[in-house]
Structure formats: structure tokens, C-alpha cells
PDB file of N, CA and C in Angstrom:
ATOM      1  N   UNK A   1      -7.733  -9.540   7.893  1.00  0.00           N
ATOM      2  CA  UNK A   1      -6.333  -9.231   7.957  1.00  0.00           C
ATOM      3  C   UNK A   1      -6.181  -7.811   8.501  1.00  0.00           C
ATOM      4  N   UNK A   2      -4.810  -7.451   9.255  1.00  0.00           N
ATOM      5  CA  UNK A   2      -5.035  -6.371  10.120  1.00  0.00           C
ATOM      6  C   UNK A   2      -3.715  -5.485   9.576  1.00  0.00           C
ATOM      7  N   UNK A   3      -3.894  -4.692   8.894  1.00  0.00           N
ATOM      8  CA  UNK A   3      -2.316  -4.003   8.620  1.00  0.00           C
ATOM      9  C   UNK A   3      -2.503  -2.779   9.532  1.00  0.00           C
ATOM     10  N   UNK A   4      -1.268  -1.916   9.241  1.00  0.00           N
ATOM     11  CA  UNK A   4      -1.040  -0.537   9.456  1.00  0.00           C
ATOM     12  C   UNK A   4      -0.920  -0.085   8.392  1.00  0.00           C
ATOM     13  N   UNK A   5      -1.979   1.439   8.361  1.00  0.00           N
ATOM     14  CA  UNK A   5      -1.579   2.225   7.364  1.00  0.00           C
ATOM     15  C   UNK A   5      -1.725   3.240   7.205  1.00  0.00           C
ATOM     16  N   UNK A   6      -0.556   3.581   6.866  1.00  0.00           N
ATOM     17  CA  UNK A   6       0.151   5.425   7.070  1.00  0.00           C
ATOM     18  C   UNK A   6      -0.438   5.278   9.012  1.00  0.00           C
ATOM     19  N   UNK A   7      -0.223   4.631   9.099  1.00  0.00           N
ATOM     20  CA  UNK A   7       0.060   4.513  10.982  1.00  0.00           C
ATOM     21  C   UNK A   7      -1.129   4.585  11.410  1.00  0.00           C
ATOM     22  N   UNK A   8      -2.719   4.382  10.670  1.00  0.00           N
ATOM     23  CA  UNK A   8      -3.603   3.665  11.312  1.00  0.00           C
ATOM     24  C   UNK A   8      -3.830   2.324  10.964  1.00  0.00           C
ATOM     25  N   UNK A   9      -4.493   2.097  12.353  1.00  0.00           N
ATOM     26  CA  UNK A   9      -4.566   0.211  12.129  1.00  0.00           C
ATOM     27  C   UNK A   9      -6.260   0.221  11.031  1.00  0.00           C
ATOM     28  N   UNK A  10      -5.891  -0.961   9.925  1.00  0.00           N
ATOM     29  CA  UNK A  10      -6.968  -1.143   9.556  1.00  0.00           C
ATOM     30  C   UNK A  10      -7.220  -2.595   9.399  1.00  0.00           C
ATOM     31  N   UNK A  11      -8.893  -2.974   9.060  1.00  0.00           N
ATOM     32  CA  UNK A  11      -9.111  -4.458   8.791  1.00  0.00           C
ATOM     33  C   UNK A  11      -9.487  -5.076   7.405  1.00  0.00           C
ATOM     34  N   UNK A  12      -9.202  -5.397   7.279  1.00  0.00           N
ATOM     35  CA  UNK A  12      -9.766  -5.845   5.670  1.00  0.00           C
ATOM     36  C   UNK A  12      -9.656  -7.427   5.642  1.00  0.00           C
ATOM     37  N   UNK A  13     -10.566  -7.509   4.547  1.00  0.00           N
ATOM     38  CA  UNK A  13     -11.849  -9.155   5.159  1.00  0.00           C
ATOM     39  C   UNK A  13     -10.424 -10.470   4.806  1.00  0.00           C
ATOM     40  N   UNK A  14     -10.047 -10.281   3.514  1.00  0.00           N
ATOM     41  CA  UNK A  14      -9.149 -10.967   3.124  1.00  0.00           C
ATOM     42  C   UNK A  14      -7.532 -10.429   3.033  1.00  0.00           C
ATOM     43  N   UNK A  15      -6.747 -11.517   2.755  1.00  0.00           N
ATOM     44  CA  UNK A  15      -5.682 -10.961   1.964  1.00  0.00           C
ATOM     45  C   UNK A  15      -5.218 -10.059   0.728  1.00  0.00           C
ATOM     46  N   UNK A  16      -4.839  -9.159   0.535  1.00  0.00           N
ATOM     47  CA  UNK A  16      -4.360  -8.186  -0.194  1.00  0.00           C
ATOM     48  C   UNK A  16      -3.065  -8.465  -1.352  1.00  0.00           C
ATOM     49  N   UNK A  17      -3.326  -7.934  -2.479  1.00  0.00           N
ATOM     50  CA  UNK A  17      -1.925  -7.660  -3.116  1.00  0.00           C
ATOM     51  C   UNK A  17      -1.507  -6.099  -2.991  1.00  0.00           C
ATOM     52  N   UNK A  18      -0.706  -5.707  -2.996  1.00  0.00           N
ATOM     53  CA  UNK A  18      -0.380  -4.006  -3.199  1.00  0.00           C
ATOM     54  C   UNK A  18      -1.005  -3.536  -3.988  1.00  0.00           C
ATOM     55  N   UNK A  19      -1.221  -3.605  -5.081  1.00  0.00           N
ATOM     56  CA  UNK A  19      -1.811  -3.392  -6.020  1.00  0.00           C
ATOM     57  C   UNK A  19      -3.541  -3.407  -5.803  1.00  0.00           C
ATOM     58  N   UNK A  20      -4.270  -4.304  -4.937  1.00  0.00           N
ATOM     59  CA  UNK A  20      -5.497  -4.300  -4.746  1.00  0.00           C
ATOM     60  C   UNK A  20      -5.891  -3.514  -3.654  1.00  0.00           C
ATOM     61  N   UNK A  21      -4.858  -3.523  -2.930  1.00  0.00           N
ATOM     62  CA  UNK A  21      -5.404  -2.162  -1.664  1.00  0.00           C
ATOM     63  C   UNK A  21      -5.518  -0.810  -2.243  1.00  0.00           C
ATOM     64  N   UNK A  22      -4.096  -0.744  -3.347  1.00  0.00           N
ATOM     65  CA  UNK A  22      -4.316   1.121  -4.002  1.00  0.00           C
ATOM     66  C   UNK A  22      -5.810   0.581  -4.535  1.00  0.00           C
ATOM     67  N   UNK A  23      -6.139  -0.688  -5.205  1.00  0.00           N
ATOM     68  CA  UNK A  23      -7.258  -0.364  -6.012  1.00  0.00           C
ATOM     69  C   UNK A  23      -8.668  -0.029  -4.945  1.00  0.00           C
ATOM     70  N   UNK A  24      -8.750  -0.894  -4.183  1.00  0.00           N
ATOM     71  CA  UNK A  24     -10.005  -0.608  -2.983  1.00  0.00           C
ATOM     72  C   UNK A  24      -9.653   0.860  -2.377  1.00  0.00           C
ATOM     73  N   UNK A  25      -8.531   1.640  -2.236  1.00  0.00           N
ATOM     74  CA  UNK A  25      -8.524   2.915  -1.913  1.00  0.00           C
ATOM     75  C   UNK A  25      -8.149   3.896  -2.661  1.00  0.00           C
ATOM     76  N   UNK A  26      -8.920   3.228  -4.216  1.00  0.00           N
ATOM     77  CA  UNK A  26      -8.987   4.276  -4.891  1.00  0.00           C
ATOM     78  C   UNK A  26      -8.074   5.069  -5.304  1.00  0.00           C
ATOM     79  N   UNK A  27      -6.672   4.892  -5.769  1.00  0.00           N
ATOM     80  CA  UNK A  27      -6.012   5.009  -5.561  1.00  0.00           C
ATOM     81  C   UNK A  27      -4.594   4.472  -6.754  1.00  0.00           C
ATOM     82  N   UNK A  28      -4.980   6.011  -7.757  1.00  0.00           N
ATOM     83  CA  UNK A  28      -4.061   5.166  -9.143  1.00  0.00           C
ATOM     84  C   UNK A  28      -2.344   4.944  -8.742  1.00  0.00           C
ATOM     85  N   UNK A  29      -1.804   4.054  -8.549  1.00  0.00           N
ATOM     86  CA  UNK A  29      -0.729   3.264  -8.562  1.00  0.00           C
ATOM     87  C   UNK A  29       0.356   4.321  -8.867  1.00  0.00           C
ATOM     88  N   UNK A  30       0.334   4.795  -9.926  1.00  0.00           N
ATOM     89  CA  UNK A  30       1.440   5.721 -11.089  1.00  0.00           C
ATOM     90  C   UNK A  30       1.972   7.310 -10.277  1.00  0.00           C
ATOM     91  N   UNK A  31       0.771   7.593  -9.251  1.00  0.00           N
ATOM     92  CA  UNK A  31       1.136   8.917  -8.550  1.00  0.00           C
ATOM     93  C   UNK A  31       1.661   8.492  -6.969  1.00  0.00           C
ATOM     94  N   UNK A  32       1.875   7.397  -7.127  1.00  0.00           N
ATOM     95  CA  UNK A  32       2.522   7.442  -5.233  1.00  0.00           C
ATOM     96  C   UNK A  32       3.449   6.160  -5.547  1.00  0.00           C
ATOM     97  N   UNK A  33       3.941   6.295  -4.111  1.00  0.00           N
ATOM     98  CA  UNK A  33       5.515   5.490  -3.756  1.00  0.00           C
ATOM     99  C   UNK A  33       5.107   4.502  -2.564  1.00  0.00           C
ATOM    100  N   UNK A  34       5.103   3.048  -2.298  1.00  0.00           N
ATOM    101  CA  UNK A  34       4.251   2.464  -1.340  1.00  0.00           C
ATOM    102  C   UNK A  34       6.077   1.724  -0.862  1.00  0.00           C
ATOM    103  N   UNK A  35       5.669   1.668   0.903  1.00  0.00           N
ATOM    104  CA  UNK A  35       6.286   1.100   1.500  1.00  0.00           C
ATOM    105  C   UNK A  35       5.939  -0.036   2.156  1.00  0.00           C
ATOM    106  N   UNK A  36       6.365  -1.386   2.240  1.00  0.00           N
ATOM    107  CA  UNK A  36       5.577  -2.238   3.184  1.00  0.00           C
ATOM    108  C   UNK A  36       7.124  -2.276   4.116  1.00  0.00           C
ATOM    109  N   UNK A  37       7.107  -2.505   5.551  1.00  0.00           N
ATOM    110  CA  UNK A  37       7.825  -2.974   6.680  1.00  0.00           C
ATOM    111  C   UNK A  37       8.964  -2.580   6.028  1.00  0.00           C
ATOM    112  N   UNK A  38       9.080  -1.188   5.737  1.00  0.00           N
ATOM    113  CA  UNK A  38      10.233  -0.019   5.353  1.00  0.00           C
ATOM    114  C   UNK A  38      10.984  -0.088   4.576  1.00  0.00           C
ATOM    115  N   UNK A  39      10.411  -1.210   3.758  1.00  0.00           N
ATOM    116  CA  UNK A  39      10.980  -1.476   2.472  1.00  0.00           C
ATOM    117  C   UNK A  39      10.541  -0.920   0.858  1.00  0.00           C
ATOM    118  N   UNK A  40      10.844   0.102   0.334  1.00  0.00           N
ATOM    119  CA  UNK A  40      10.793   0.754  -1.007  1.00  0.00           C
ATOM    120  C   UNK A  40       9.977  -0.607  -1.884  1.00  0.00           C
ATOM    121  N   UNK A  41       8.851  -0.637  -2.094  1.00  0.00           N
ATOM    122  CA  UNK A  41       8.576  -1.657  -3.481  1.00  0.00           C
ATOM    123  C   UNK A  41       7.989  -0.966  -4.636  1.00  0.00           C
ATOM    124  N   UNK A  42       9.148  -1.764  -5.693  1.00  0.00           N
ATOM    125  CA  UNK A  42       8.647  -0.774  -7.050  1.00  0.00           C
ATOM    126  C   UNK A  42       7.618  -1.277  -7.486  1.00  0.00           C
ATOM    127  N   UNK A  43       7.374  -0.470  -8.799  1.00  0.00           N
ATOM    128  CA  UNK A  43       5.442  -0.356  -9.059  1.00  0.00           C
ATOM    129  C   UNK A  43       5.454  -1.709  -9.405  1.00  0.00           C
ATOM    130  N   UNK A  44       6.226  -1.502 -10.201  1.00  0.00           N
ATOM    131  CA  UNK A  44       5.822  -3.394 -11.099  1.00  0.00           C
ATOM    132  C   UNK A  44       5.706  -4.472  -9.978  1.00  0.00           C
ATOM    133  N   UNK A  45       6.414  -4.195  -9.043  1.00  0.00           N
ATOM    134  CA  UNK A  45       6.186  -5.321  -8.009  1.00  0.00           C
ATOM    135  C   UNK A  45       4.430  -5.120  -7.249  1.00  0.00           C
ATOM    136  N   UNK A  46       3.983  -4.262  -7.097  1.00  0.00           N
ATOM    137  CA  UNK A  46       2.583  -4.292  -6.451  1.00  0.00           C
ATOM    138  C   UNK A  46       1.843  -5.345  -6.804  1.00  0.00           C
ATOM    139  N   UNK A  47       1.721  -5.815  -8.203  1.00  0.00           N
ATOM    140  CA  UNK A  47       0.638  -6.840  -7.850  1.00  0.00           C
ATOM    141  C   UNK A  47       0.984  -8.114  -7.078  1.00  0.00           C
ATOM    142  N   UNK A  48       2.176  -8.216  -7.479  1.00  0.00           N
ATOM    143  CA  UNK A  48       2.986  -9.507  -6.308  1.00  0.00           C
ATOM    144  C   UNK A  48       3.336  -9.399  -4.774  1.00  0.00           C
ATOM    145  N   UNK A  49       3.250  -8.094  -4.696  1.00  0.00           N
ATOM    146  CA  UNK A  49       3.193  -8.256  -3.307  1.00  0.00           C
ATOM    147  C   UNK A  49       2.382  -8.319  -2.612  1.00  0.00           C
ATOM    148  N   UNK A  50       2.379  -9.381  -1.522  1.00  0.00           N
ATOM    149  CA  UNK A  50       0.786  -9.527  -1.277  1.00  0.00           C
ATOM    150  C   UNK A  50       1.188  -9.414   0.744  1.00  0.00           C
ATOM    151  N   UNK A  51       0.283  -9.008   1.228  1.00  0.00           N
ATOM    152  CA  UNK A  51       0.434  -8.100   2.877  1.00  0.00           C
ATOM    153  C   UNK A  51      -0.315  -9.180   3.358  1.00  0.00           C
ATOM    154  N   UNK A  52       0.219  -8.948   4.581  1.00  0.00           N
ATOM    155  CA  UNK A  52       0.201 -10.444   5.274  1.00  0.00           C
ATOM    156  C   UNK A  52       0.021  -9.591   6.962  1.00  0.00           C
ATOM    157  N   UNK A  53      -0.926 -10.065   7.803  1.00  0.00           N
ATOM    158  CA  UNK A  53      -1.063 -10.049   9.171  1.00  0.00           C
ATOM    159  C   UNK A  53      -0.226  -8.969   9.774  1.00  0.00           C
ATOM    160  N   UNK A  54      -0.173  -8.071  10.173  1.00  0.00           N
ATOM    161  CA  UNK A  54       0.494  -7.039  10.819  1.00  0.00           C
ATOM    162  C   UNK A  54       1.108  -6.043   9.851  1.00  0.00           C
ATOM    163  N   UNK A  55       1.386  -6.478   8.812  1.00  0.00           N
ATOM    164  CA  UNK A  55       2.237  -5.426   7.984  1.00  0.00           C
ATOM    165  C   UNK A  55       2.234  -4.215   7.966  1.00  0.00           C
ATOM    166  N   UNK A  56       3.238  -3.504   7.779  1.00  0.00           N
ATOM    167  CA  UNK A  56       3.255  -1.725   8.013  1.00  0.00           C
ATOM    168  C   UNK A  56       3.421  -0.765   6.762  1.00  0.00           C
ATOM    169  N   UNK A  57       2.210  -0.646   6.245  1.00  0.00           N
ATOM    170  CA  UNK A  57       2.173   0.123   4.845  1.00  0.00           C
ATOM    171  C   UNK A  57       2.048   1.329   4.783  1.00  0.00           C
ATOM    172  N   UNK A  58       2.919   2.271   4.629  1.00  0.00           N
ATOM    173  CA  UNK A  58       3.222   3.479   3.771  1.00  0.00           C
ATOM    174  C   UNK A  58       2.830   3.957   2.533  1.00  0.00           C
ATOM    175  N   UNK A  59       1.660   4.602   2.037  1.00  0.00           N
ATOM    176  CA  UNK A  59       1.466   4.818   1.012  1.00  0.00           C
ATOM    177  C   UNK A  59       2.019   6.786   0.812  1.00  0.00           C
ATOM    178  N   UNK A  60       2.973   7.102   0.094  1.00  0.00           N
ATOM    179  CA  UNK A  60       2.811   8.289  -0.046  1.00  0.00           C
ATOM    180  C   UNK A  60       2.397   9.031  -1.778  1.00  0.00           C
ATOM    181  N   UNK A  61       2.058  10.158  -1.226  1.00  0.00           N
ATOM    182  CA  UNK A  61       1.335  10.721  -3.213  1.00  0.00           C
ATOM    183  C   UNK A  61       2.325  11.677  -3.222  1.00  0.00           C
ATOM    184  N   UNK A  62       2.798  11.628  -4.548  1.00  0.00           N
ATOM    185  CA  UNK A  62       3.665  12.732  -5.140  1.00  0.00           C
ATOM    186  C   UNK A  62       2.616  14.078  -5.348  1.00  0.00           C
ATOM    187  N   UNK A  63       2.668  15.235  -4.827  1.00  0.00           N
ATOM    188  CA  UNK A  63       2.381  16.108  -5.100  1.00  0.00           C
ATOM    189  C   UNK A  63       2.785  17.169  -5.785  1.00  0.00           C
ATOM    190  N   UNK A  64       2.433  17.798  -6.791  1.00  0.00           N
ATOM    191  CA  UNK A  64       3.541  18.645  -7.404  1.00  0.00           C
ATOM    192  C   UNK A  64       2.498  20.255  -7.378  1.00  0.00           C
ATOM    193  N   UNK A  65       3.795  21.399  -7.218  1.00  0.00           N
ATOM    194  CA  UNK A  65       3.215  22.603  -7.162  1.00  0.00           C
ATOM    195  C   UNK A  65       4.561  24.055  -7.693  1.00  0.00           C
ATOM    196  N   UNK A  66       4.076  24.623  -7.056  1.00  0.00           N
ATOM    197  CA  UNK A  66       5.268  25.570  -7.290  1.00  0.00           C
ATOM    198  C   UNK A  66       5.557  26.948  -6.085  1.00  0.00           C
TER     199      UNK A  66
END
């Protein structure tokens, strides 16, 4: 399967849930905000959403400082 993400193209062997891509990239759920095809999906929705052939994923991390 071939998504975009954060605007490079990547491959990955199978299908994905949101939730399993933060997990293969390492990547705790609770500190970032994920977009698929510019659509806001809330956390609880990640494990149901599942990325499909072209999709355009946005992952951003809340950073905090001062």
C-alpha cells in the first residue's frame, strides 16, 4: 500500500489502521493530531480508520516550550 506522509511517498506491505502506522512509527498516539485526505480524525477514531491506496497522511506532534 502506497500513502503520503507528511508529503513523502511511502510503502508499506499491507493495509493500515491509524492507529498501527503511529504504532510501526513509533509513535505514542496522545502527543500528535493525524490528518488523513485533510480531514481532522479524532484519537478514538485511529484504530478504525484504516488508509487505503493513495491516502494523504498528516501526522503532526504537539510540541511544548516557552
Amino acid at each position: 500500500m502506497n500513502i503520503v506522509l507528511n508529503g513523502e511517498p511511502k510503502d508499506f506491505e499491507t493495509t493500515l489502521s491509524l492507529q498501527q502506522l503511529l504504532d510501526q512509527l513509533q509513535i505514542p498516539a496522545g502527543r500528535v493530531a493525524c490528518e488523513v485526505n485533510l480531514k481532522i480524525i479524532k484519537r478514538a477514531l485511529y484504530p478504525g480508520t484504516l488508509l487505503k491506496e493513495g491516502d494523504t497522511v498528516e501526522i503532526i506532534q504537539a510540541i511544548g516550550g516557552g
